[in-house]
N, C-alpha and C. Protein backbone atom coordinates (compact mmCIF):
# COMPACT_ATOMS: atom_id res chain seq x y z
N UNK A 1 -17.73 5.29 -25.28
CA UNK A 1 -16.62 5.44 -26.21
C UNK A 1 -15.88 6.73 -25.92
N UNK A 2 -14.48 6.72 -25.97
CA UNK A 2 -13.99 7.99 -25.71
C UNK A 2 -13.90 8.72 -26.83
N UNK A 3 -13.66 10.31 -26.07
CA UNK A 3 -13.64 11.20 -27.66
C UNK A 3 -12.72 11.52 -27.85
N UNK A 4 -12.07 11.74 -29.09
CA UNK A 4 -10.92 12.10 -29.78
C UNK A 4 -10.00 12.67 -29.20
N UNK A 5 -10.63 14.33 -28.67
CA UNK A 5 -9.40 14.96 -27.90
C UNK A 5 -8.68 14.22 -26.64
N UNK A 6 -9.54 13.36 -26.19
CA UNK A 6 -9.22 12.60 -25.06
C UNK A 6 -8.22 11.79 -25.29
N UNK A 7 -8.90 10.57 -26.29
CA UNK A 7 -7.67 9.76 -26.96
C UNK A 7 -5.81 10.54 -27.37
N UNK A 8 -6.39 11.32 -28.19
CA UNK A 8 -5.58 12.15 -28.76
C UNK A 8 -4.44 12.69 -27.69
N UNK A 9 -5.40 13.48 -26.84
CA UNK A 9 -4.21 13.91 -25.28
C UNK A 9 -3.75 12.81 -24.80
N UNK A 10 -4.20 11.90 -24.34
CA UNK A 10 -3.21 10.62 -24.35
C UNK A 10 -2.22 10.28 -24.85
N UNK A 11 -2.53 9.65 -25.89
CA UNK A 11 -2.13 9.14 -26.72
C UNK A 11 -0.18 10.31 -27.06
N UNK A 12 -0.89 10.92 -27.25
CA UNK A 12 0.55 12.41 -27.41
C UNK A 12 0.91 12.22 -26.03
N UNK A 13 0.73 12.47 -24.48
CA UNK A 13 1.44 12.35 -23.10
C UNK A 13 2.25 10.44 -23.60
N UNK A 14 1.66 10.24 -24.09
CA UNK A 14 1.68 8.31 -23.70
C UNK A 14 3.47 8.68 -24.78
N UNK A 15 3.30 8.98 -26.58
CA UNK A 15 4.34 8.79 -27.04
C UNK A 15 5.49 9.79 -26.60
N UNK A 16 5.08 11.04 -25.72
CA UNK A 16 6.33 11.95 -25.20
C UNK A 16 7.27 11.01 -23.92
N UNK A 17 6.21 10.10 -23.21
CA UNK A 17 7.26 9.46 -22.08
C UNK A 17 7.90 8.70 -22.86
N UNK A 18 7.12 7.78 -24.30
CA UNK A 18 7.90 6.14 -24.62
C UNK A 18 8.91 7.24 -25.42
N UNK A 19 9.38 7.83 -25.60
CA UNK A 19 9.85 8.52 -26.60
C UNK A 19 10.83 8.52 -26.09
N UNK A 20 11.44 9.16 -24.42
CA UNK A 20 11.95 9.54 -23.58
C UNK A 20 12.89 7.73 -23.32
N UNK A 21 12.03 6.51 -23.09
CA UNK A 21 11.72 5.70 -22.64
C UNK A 21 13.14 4.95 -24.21
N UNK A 22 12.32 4.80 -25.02
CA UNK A 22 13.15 3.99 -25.95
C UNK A 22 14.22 5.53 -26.52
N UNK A 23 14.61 6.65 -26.04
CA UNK A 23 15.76 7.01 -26.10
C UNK A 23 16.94 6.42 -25.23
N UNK A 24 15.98 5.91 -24.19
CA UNK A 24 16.86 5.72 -22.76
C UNK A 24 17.87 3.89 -23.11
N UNK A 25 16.49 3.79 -23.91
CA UNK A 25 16.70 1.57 -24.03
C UNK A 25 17.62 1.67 -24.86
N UNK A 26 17.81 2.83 -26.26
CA UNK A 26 18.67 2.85 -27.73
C UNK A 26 19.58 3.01 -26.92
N UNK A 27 20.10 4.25 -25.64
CA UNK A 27 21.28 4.23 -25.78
C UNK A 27 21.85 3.94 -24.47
N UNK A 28 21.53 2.64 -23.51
CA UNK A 28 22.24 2.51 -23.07
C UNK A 28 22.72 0.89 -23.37
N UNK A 29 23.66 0.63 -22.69
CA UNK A 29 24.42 -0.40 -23.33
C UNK A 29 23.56 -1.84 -23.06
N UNK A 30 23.65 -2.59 -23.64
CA UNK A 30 23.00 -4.10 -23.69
C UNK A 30 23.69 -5.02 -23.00
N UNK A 31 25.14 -4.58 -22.29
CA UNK A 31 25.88 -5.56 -22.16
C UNK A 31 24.97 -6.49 -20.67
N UNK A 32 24.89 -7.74 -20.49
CA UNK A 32 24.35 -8.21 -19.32
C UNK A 32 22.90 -8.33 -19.89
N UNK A 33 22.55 -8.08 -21.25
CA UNK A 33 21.55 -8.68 -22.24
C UNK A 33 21.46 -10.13 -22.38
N UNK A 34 20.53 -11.12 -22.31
CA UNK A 34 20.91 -12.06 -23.14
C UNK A 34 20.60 -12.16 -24.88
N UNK A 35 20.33 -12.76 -25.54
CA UNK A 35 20.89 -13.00 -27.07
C UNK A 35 18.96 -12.68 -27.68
N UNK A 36 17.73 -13.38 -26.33
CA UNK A 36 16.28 -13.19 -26.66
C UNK A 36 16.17 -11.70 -26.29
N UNK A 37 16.49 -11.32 -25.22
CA UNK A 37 16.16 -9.70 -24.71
C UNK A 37 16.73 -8.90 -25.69
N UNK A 38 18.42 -9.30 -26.49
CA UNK A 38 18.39 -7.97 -27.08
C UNK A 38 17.67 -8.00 -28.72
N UNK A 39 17.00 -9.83 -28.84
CA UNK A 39 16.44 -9.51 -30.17
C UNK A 39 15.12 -8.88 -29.84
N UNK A 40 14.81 -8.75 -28.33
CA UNK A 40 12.86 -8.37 -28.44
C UNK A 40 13.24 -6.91 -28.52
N UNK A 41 14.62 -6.54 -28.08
CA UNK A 41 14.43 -5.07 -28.06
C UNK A 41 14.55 -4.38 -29.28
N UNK A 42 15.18 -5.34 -30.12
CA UNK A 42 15.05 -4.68 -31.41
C UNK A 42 13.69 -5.29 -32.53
N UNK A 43 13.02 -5.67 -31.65
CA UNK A 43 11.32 -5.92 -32.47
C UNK A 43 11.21 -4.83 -32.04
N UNK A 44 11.08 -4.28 -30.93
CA UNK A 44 10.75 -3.03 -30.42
C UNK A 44 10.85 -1.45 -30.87
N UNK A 45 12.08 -1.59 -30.66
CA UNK A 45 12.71 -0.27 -31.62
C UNK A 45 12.10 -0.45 -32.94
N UNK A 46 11.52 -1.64 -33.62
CA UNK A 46 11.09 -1.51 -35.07
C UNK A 46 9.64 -0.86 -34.94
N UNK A 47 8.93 -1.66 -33.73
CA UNK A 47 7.49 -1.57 -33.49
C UNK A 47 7.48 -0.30 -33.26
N UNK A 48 8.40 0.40 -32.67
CA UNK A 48 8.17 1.58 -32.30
C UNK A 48 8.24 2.65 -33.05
N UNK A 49 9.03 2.58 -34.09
CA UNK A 49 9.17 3.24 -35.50
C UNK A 49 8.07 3.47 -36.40
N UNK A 50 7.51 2.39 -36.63
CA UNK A 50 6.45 1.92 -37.14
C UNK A 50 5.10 3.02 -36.57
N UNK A 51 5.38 2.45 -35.09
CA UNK A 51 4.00 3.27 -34.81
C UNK A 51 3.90 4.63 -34.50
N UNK A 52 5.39 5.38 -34.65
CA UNK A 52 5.67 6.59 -34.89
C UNK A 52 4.78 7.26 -36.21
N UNK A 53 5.28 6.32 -37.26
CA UNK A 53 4.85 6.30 -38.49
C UNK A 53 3.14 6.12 -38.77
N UNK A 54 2.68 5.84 -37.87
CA UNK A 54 1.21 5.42 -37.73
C UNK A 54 1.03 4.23 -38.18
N UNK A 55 1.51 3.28 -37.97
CA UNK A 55 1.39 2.10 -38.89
C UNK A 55 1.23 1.23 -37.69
N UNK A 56 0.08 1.22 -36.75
CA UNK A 56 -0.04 0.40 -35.74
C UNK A 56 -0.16 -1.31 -35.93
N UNK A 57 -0.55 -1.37 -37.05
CA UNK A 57 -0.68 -2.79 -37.16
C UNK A 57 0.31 -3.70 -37.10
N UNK A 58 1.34 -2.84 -38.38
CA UNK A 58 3.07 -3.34 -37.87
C UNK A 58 3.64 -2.97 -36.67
N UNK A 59 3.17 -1.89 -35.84
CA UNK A 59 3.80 -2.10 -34.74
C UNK A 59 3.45 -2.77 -33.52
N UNK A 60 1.71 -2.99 -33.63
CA UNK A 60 1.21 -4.07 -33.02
C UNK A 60 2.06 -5.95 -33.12
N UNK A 61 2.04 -5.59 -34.17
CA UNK A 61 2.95 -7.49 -34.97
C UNK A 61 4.51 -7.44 -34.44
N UNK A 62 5.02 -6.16 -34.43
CA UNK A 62 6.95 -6.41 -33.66
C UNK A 62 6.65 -6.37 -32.23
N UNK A 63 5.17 -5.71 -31.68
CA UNK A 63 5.67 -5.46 -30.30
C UNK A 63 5.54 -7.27 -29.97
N UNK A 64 4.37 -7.94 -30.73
CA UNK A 64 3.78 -9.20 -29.83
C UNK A 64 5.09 -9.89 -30.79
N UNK A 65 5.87 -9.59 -31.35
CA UNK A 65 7.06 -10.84 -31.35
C UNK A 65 8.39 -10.11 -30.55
N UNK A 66 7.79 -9.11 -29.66
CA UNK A 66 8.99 -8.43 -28.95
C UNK A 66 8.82 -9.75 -27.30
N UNK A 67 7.26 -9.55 -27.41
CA UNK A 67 7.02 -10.23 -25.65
C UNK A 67 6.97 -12.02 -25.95
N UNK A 68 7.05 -12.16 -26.79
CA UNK A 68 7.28 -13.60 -27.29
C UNK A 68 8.58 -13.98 -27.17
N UNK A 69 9.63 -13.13 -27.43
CA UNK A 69 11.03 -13.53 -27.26
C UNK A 69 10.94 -13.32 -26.10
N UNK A 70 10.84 -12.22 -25.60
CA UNK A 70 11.41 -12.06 -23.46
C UNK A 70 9.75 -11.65 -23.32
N UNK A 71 9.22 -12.62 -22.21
CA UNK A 71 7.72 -12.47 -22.31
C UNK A 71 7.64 -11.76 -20.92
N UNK A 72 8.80 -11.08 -20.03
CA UNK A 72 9.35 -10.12 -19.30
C UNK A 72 9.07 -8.78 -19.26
N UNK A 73 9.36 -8.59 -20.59
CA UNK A 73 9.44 -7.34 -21.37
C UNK A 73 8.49 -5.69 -21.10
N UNK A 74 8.28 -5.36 -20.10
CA UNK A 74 7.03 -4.44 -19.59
C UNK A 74 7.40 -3.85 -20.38
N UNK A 75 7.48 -2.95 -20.90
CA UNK A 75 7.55 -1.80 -21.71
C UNK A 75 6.56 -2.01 -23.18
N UNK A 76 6.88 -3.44 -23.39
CA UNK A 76 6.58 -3.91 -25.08
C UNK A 76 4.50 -4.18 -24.24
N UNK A 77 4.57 -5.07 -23.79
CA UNK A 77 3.16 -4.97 -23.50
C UNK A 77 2.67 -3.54 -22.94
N UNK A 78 2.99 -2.62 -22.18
CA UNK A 78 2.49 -1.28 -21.88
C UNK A 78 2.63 -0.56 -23.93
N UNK A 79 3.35 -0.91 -24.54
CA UNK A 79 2.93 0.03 -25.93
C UNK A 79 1.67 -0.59 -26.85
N UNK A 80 2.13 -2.42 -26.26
CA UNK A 80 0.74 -2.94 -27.10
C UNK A 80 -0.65 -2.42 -26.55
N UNK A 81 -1.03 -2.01 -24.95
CA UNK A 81 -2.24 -1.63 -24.16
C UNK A 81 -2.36 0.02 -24.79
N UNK A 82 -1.62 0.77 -25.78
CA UNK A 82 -1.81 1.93 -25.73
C UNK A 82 -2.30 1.70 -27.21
N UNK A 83 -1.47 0.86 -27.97
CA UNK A 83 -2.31 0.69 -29.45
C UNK A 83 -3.80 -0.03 -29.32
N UNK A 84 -3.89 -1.18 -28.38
CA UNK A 84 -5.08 -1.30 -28.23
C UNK A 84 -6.24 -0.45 -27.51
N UNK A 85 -5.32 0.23 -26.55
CA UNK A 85 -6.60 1.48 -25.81
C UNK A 85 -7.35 2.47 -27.45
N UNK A 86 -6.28 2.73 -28.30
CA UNK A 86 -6.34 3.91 -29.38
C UNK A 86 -7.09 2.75 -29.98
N UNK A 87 -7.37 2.03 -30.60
CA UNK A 87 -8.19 1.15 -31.44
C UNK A 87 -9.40 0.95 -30.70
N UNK A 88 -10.17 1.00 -29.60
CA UNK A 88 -11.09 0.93 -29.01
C UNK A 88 -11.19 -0.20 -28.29
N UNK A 89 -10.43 -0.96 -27.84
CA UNK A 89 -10.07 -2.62 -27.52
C UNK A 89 -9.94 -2.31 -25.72
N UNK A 90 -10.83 -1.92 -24.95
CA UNK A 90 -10.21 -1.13 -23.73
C UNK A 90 -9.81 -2.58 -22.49
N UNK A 91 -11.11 -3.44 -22.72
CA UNK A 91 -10.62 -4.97 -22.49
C UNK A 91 -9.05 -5.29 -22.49
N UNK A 92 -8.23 -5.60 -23.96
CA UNK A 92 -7.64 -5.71 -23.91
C UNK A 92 -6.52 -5.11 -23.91
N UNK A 93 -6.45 -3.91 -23.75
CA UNK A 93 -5.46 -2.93 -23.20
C UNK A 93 -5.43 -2.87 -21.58
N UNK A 94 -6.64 -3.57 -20.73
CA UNK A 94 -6.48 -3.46 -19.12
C UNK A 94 -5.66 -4.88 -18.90
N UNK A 95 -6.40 -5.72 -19.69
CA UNK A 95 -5.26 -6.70 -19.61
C UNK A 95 -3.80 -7.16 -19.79
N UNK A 96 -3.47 -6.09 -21.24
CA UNK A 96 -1.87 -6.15 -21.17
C UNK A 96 -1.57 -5.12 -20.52
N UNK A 97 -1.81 -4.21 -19.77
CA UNK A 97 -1.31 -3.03 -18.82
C UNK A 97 -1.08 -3.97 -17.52
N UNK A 98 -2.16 -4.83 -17.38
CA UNK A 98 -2.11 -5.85 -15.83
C UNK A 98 -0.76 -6.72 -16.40
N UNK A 99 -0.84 -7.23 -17.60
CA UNK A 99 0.22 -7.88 -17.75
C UNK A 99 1.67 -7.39 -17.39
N UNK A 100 1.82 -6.18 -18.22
CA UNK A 100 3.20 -5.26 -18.00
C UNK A 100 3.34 -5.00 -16.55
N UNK A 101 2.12 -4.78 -15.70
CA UNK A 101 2.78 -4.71 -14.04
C UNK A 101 2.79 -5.76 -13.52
N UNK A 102 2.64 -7.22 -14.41
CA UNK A 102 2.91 -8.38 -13.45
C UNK A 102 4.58 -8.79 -14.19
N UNK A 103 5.06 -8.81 -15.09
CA UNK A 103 6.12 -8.65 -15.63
C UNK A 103 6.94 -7.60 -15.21
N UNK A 104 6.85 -6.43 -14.50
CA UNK A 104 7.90 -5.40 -13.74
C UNK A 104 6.88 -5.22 -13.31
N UNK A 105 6.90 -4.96 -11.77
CA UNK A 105 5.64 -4.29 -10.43
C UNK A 105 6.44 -2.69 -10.59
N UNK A 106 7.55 -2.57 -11.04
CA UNK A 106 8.58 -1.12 -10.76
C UNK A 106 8.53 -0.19 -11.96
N UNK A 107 7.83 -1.11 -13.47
CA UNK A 107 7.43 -0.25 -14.45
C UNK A 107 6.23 0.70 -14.24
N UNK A 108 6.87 1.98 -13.88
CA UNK A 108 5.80 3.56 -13.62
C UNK A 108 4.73 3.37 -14.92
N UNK A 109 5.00 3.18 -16.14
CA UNK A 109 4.37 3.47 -16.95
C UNK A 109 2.97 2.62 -17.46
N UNK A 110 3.32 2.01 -16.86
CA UNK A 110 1.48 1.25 -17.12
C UNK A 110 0.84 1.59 -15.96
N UNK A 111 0.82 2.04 -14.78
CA UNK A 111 0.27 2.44 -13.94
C UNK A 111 -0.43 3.65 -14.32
N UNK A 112 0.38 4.57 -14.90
CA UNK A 112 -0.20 6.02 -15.61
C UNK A 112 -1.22 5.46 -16.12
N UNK A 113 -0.90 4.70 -17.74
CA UNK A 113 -2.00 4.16 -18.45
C UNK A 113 -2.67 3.34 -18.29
N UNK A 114 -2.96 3.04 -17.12
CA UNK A 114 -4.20 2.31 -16.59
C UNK A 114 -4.94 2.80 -15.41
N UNK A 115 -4.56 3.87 -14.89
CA UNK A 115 -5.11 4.46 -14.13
C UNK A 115 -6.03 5.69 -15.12
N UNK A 116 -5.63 6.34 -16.09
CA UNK A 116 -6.16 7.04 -16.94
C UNK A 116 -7.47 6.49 -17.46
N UNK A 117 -7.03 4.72 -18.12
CA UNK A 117 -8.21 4.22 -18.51
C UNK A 117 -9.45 3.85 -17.35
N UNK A 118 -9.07 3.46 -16.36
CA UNK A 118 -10.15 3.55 -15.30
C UNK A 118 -11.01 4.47 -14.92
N UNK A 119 -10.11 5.84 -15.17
CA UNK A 119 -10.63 7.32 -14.83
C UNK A 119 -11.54 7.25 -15.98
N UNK A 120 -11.31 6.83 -17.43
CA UNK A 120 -12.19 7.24 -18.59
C UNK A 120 -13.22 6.09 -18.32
N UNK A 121 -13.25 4.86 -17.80
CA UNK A 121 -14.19 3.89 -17.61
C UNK A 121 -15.16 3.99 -16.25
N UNK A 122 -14.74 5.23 -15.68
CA UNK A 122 -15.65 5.84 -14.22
C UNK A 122 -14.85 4.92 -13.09
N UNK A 123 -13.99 4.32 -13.04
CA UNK A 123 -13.85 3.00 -11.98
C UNK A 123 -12.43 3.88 -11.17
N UNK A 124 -13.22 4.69 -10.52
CA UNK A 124 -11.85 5.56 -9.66
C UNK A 124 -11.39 4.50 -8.61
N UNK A 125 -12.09 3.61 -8.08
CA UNK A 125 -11.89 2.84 -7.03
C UNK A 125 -10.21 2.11 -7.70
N UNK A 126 -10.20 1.77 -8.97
CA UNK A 126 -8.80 0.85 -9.63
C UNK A 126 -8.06 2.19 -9.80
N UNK A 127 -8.43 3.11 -10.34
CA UNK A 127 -7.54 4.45 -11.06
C UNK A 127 -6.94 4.96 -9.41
N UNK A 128 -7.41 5.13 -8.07
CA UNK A 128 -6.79 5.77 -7.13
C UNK A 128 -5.50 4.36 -6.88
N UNK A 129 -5.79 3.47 -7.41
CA UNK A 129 -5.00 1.97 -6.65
C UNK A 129 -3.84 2.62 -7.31
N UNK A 130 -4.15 2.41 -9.32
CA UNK A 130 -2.89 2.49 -9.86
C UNK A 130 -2.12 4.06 -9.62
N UNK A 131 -2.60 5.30 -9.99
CA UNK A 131 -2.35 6.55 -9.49
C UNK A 131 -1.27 6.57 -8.03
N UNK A 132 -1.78 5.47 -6.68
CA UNK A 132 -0.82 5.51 -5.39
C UNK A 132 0.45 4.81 -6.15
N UNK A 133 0.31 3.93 -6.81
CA UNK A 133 1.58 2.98 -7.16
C UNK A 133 2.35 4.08 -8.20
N UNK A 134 1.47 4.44 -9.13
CA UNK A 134 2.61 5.33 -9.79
C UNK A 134 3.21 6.76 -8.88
N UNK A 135 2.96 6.81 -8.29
CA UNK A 135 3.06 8.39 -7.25
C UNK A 135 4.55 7.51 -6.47
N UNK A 136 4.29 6.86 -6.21
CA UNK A 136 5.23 5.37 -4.75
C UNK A 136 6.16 5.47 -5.96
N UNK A 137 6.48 4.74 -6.99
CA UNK A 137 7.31 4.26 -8.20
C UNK A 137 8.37 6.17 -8.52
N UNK A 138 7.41 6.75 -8.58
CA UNK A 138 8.36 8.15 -8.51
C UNK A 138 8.67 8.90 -8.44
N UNK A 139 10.24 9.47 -8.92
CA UNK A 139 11.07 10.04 -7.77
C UNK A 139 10.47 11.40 -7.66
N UNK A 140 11.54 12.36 -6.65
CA UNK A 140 11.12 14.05 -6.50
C UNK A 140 11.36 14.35 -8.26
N UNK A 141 11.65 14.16 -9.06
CA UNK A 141 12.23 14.94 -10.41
C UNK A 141 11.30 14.15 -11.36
N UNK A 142 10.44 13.71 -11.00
CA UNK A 142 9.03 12.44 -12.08
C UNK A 142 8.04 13.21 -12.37
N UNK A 143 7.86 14.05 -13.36
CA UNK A 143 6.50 14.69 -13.44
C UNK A 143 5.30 13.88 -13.49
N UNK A 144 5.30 12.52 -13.56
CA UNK A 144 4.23 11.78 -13.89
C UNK A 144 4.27 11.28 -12.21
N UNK A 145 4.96 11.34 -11.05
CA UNK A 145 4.52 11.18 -9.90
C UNK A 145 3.86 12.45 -9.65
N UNK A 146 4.15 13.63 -9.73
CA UNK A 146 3.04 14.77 -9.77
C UNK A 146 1.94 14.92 -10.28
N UNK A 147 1.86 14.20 -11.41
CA UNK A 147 0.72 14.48 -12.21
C UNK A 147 -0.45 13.45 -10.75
N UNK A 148 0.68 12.17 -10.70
CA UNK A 148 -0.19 11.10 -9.74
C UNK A 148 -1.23 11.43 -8.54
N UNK A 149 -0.49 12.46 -8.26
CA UNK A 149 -0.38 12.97 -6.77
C UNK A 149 -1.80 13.85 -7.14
N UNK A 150 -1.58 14.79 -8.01
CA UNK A 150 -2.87 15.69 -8.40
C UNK A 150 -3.90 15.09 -8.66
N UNK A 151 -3.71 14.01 -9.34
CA UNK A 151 -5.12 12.95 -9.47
C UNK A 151 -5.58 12.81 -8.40
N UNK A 152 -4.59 12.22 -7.63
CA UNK A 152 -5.30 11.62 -6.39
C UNK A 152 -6.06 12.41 -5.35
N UNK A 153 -5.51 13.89 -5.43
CA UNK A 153 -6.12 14.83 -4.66
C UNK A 153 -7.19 15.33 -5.39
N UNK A 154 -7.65 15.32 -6.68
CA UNK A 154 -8.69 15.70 -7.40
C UNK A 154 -9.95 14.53 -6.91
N UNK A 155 -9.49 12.89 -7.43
CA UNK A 155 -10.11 11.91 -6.82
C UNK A 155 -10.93 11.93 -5.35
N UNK A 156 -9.85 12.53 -4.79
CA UNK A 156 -10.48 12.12 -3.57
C UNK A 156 -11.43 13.35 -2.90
N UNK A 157 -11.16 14.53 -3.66
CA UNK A 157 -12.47 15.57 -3.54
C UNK A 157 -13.53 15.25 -4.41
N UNK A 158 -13.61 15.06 -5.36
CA UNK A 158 -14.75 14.39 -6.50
C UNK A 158 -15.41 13.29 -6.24
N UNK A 159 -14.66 12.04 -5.92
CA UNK A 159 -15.00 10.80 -5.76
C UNK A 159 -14.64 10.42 -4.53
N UNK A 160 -14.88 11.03 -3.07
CA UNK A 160 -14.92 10.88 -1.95
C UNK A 160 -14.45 8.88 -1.74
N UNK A 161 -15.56 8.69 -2.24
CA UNK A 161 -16.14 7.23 -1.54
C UNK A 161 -15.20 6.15 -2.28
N UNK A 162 -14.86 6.23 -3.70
CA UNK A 162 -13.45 5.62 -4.69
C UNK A 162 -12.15 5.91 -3.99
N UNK A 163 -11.98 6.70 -3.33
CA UNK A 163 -10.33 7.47 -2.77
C UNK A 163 -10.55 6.91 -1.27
N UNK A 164 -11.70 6.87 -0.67
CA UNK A 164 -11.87 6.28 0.86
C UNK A 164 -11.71 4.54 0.56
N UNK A 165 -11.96 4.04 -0.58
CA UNK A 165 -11.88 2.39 -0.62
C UNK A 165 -10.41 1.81 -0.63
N UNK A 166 -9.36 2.72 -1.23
CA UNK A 166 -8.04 2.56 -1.38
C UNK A 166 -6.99 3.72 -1.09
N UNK A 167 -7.07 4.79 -1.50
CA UNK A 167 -5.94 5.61 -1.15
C UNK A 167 -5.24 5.95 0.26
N UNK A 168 -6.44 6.43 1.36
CA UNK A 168 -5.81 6.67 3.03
C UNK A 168 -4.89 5.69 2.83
N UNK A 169 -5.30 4.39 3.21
CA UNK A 169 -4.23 3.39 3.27
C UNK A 169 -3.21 2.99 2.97
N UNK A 170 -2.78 3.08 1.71
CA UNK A 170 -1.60 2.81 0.66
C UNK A 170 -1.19 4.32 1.03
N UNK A 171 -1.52 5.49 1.06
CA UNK A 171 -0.61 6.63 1.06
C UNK A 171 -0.67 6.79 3.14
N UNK A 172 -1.13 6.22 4.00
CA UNK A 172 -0.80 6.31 4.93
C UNK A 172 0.47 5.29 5.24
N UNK A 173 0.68 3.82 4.62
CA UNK A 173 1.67 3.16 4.77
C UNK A 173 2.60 3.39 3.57
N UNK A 174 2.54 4.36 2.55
CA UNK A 174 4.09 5.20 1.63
C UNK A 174 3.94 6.55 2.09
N UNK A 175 3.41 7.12 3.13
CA UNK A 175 3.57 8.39 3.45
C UNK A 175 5.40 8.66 3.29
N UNK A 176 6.14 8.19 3.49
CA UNK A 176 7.63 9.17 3.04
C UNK A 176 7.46 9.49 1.86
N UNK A 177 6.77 8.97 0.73
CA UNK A 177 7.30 8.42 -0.47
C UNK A 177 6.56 9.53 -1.23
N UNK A 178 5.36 10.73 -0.11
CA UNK A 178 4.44 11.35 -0.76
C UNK A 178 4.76 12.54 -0.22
């Protein structure tokens, strides 16, 4: 089980990006929306209010009628994997994090939070996979591709044999990208 400060530091890194994230969705324009995407985005913006407010349950209930309208939607399943990581559900937070990167492969942000949860579940062998993809996903000005990058160099002094099963490879064929 994880401990508090752990959750807690998360959990606070996790709402400073979505924060950043649904400033970005409020204000840019919808036009080239269709009529389901811009109602999931406003389950969203509710869910997200909500769970500002601490009221995860309601924001658990707008996000899953956010991915029900556009079942597309990465962002809405990466906030449901962070209410379920914080509830103790780690199962089903790896699963909607897998979900959100099979719905956008280019959404950075479930890569963070699922590479984190692997790191807290000992399984560096998945955490160096997701860590290369989020590092690849971004740019020179991405603090969360830095943060990636430091993992991976921590990983692969600590956990030699987890960073030798996946990383050389993926960062020898995105070497520009690192």
């Amino acid at each position: 089980m994880r401990g508090y400060s752990s959750t807690s530091k998360y959990l606070s890194l996790f709402l400073i990006i979505s924060a950043a994230l649904f400033l970005k969705t409020a204000f840019c324009a919808q036009s080239g929306l269709t009529e389901f995407q811009k109602q999931a985005r406003a389950y969203r913006d509710q869910g997200w209010r909500a769970q500002k407010q601490g009221d995860l349950d309601s924001a658990l209930a707008y996000y899953q009628k956010a991915v029900a309208v556009d079942p597309k939607y990465a962002v809405v399943y990466n906030d449901i994997g962070v209410i379920l990581e914080a509830g103790g559900d780690l199962d089903g937070a790896i699963e909607v994090y897998l979900k959100a990167i099979d719905a956008d492969p280019e959404y950075p942000g479930s890569y963070s939070n699922l590479a984190l949860l692997y790191e807290e579940l000992g399984d560096y062998a998945h955490a160096v996979s997701c860590w290369v993809n989020r590092a690849i996903l971004g740019g020179p000005q991405d603090p969360w591709a830095e943060v990636a990058r430091r993992r991976l160099e921590e990983i692969a002094r600590i956990y030699p044999e987890a960073y030798k099963s996946v990383g050389p490879q993926a960062i020898k064929n995105n070497s520009k990208q690192f």
